[in-house]
Each structure stands twice: as structure tokens, then as C-alpha cells.
Protein backbone atom coordinates (compact mmCIF):
# COMPACT_ATOMS: atom_id res chain seq x y z
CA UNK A 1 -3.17 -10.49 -22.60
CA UNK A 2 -6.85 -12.01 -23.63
CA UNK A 3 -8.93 -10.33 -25.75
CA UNK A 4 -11.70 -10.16 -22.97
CA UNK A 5 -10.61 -7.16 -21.21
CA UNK A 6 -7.35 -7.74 -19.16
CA UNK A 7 -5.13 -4.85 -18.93
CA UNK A 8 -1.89 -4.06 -17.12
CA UNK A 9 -1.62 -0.25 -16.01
CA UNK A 10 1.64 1.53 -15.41
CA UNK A 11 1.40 4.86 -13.64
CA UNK A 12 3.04 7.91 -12.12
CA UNK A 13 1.68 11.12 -10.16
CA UNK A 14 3.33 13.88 -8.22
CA UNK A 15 0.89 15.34 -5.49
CA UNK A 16 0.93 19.02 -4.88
CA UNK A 17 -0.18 20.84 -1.93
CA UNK A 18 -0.26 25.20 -2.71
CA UNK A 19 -0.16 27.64 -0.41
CA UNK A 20 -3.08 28.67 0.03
CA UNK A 21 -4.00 24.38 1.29
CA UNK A 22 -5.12 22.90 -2.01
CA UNK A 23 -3.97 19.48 -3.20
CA UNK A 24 -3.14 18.63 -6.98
CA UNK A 25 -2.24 15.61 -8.53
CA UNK A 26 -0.30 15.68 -12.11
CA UNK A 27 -0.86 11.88 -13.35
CA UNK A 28 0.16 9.13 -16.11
CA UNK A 29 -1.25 6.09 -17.06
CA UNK A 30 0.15 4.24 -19.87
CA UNK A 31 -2.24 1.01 -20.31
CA UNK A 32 -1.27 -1.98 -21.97
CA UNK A 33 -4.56 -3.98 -23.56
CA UNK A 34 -3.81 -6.77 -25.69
CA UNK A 35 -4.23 -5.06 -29.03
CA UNK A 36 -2.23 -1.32 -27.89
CA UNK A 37 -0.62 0.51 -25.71
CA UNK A 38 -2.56 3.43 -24.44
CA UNK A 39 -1.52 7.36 -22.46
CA UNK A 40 -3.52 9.14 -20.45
CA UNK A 41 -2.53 12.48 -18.65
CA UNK A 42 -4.64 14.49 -16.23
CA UNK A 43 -4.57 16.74 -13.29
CA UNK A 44 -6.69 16.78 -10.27
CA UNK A 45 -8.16 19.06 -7.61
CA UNK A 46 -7.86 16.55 -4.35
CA UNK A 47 -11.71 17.18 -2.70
CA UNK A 48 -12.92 15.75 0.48
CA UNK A 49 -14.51 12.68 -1.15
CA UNK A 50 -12.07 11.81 -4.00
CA UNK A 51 -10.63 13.85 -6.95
CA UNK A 52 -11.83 16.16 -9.47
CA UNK A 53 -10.50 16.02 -12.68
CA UNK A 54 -9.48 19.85 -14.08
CA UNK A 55 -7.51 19.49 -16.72
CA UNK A 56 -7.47 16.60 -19.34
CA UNK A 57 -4.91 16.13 -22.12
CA UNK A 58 -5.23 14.31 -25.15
CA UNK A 59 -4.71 10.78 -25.02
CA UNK A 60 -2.66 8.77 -27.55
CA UNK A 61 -2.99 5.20 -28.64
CA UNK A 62 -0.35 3.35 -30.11
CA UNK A 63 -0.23 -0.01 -31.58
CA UNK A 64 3.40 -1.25 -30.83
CA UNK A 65 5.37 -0.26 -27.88
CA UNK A 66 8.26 0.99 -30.56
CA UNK A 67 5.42 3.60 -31.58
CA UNK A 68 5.03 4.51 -28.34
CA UNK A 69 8.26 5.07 -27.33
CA UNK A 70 9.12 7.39 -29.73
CA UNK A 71 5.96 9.60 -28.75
CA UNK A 72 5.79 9.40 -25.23
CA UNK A 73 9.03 12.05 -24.53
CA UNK A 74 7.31 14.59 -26.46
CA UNK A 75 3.95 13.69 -24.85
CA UNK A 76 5.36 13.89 -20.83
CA UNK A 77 7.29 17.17 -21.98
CA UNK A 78 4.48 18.90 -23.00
CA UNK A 79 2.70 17.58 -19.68
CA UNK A 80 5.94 19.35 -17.80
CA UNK A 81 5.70 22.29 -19.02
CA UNK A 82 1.95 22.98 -18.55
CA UNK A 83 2.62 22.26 -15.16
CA UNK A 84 5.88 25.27 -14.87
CA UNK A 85 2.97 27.41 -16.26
CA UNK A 86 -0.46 26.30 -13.96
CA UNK A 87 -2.04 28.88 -11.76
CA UNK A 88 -1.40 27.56 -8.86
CA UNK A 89 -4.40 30.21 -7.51
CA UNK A 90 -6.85 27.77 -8.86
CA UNK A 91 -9.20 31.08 -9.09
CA UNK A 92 -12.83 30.30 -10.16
């Protein structure tokens, strides 16, 4: 990787559609730069023109990929088990 921006992404999702016709979408990015390896986590409400962003977790740099994979079970765990506990109601 250069130092003048390039990036490699690796992601995940799961898409959700409740009951009542709303569509969620649990994601993770892990970003590789060339100085660290970076985690992002979010969920978001699937609109009519794109998605909305409801819930944000902390993200976590790391500066070697050992680092990282040490954290990044705990990290996706936590990110599990929010989701066995959302609202699924989305109530306003």
C-alpha cells in the first residue's frame, strides 16, 4: 500500500427485513491502509434513497494485523449480541 491513500476494504453485512416491512443491515468493514488495520461496525435503516445509519459502534484501530486478530472476536461478539437484543419495532 502507498502512503497516498490506497486502501483495501474487507466487508460483511446480513440484511434484515421485520415484520412489520423494514429493512436493516448489520455491517463490518475492516480496512487495511498502509500504516493499520482499521473496524468499523454499524447498522442501518434501508430508506428509499440509500441507508440511514442508526446505530454506530466504536471503531478500533490497530497497527499490526496480530493486534487485530486478537481483538476482533471480542469486537464481532459484542456486535452479535446487540443484535439478539435490537427492537426490531424500530419505534420512534
Amino acid at each position: 500500500m502507498e502512503p497516498d491513500g490506497e486502501y483495501a476494504v474487507f466487508d460483511t453485512c446480513v440484511e434484515v427485513e421485520t415484520r412489520g416491512g423494514e429493512a436493516l443491515v448489520w455491517s463490518v468493514e475492516i480496512r487495511l491502509t498502509s500504516k493499520s488495520w482499521r473496524l468499523h461496525r454499524d447498522i442501518s435503516k434501508v430508506e428509499e434513497y440509500g441507508a440511514q445509519t442508526i446505530m454506530s459502534f466504536e471503531g478500533a484501530t490497530f497497527d499490526r494485523f496480530a493486534e487485530m486478530e486478537e481483538r476482533v472476536p471480542a469486537l464481532v461478539d459484542e456486535f452479535v449480541e446487540f443484535a439478539r437484543t435490537f427492537d426490531f419495532t424500530l419505534k420512534a
